[in-house]
Every structure is written in C-alpha cells, then in structure tokens.
C-alpha atoms as a PDB file:
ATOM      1  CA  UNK A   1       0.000   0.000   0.000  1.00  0.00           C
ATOM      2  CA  UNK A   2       1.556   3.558  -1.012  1.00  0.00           C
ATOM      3  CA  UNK A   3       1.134   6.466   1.123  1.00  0.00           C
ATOM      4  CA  UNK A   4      -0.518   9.487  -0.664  1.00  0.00           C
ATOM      5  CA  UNK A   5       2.502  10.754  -2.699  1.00  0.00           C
ATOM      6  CA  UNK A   6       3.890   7.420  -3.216  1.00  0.00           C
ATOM      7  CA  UNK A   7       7.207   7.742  -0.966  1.00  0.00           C
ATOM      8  CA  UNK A   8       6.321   5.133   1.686  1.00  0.00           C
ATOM      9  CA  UNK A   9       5.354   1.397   0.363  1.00  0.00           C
ATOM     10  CA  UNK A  10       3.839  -0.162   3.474  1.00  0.00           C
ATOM     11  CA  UNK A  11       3.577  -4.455   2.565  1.00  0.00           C
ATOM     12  CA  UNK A  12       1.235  -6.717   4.620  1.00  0.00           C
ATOM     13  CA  UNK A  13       2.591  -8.220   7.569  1.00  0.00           C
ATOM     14  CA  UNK A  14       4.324 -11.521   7.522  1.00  0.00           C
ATOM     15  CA  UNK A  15       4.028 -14.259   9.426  1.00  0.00           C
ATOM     16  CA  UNK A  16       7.287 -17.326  10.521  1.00  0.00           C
ATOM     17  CA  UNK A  17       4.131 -19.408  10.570  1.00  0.00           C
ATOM     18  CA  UNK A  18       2.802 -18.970   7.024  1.00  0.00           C
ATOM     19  CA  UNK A  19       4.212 -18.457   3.708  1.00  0.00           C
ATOM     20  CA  UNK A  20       4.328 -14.923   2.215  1.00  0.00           C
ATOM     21  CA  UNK A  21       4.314 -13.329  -1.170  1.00  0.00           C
ATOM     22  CA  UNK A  22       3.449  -9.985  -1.482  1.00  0.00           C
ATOM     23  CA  UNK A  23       4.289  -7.792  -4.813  1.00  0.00           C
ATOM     24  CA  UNK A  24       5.056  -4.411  -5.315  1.00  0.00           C
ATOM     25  CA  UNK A  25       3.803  -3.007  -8.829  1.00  0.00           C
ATOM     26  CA  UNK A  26       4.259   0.577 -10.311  1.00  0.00           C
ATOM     27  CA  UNK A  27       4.205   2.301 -13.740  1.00  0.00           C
ATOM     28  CA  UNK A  28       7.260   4.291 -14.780  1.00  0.00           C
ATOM     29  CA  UNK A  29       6.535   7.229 -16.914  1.00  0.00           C
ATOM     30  CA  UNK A  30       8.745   9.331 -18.927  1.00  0.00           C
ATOM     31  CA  UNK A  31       8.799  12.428 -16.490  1.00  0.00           C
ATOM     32  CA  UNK A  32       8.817  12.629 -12.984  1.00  0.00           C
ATOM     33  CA  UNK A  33       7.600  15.061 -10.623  1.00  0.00           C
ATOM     34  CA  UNK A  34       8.798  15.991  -7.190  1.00  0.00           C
ATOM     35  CA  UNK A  35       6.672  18.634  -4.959  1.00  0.00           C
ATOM     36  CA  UNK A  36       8.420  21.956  -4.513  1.00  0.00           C
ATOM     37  CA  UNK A  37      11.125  20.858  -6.798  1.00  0.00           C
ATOM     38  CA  UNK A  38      10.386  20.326 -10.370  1.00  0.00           C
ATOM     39  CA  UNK A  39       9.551  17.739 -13.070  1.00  0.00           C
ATOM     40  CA  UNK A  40      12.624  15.637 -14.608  1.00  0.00           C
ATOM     41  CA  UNK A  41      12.866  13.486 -17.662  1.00  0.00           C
ATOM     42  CA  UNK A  42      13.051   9.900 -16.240  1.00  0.00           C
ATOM     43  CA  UNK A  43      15.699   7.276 -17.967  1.00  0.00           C
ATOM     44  CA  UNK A  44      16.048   4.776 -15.810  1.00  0.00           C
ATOM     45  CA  UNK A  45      16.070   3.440 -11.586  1.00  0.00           C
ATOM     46  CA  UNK A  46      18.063   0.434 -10.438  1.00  0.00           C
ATOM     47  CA  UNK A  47      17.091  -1.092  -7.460  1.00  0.00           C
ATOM     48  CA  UNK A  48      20.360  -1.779  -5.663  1.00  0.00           C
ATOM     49  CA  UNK A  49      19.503  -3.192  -2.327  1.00  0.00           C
ATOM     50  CA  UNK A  50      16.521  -4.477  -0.108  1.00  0.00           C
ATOM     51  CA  UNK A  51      16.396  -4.611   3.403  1.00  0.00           C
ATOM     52  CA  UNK A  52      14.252  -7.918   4.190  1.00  0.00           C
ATOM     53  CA  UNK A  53      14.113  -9.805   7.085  1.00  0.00           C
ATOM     54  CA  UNK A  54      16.634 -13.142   7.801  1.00  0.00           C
ATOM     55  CA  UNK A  55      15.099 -15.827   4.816  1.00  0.00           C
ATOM     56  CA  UNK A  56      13.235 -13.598   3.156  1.00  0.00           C
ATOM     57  CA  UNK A  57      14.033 -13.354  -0.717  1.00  0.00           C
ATOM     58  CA  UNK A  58      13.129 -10.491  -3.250  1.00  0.00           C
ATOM     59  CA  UNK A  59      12.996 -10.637  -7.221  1.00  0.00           C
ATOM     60  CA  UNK A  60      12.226  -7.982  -9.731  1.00  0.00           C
ATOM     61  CA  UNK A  61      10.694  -7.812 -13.306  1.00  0.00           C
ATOM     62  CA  UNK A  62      12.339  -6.743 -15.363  1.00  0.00           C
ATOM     63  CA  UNK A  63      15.322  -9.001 -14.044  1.00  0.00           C
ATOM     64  CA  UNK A  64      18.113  -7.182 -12.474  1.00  0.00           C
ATOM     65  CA  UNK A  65      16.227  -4.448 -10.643  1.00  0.00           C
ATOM     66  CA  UNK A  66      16.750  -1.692 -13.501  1.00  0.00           C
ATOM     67  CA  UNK A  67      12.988  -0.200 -14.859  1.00  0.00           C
ATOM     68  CA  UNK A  68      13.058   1.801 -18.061  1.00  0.00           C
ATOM     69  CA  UNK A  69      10.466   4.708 -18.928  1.00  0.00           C
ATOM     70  CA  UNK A  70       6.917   3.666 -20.378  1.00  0.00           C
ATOM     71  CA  UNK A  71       6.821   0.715 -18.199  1.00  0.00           C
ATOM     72  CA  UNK A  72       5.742  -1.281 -15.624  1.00  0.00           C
ATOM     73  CA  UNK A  73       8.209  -2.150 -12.874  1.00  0.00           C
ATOM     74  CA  UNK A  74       7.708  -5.217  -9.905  1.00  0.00           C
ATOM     75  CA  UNK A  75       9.145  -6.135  -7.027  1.00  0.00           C
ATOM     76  CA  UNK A  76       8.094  -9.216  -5.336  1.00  0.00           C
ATOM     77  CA  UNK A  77       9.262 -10.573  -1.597  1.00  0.00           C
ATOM     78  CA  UNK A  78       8.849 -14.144  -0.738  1.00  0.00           C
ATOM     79  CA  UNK A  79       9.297 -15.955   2.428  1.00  0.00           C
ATOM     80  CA  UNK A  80       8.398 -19.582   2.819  1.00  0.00           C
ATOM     81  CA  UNK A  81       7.585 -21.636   6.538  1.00  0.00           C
ATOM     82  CA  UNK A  82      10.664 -23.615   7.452  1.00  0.00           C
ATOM     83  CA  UNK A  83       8.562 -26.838   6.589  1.00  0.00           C
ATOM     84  CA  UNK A  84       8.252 -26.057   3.184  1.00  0.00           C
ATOM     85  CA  UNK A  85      12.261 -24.826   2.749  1.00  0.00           C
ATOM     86  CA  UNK A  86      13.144 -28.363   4.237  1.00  0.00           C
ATOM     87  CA  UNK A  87      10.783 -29.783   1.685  1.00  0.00           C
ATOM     88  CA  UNK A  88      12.060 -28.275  -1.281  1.00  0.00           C
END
C-alpha cells in the first residue's frame, strides 16, 4: 500500500508461521515530478539493495532491478515456513 505521494510502500505483515508473497507493482513514466522541486525526464532506476528480514528473498521484473520509462516495474518478496524450505 503507497502512502498518498507514493514515498512510503507499506507491505502486509508476515508471518514465521505462514508463507508470504506480497508484490510491489508501479508504472514508470517518462517524467517525474517531485513537490516543490520540479519535473525531470526519467531514464532509468536500479534497485540496488533491499532490506528484508533473515530468509526472506526479493525478485524484480524486469530481471536485475533496472525499470526503463513507459513501463511497468515489480518487485516481489517471498518468504516460505521452514517446513516447506526443508521440503524443497
């Protein structure tokens, strides 16, 4: 869930108990627009880094964490119960 201006992604709360996967999902124009600063031509993000809890995993589409203009971006975290790791 985004917060009104889209700076804060708040996910559902996860569980050690049940499995989890949640996505993130956004649509990259060609311009972007910060309040009180200005609009900028966008080329390109790359997500570098996550900060997820011990055995949780992250993935992006497009692969490799870099989203282009005129598109839509993901981000998806996924954490499974210990009894389904050990029965993978």
């Amino acid at each position: 869930m985004f917060n009104t201006d889209s700076s804060v992604v708040t996910l559902p709360e996860a569980s050690t108990e049940s499995d989890y996967n949640e996505s993130i999902s956004f649509y990259a124009t060609e311009e972007i627009s910060i309040p009180g600063v200005g609009s900028f031509g966008f080329v390109s993000a790359n997500i570098t880094s996550v900060s997820t809890p011990a055995g949780m995993s992250y993935s992006c589409d497009p692969e490799g964490c870099n989203f282009g203009p005129n598109a839509w971006g993901y981000v998806t975290f996924n954490w499974y119960t210990r009894k389904r790791r050990i029965m993978k």
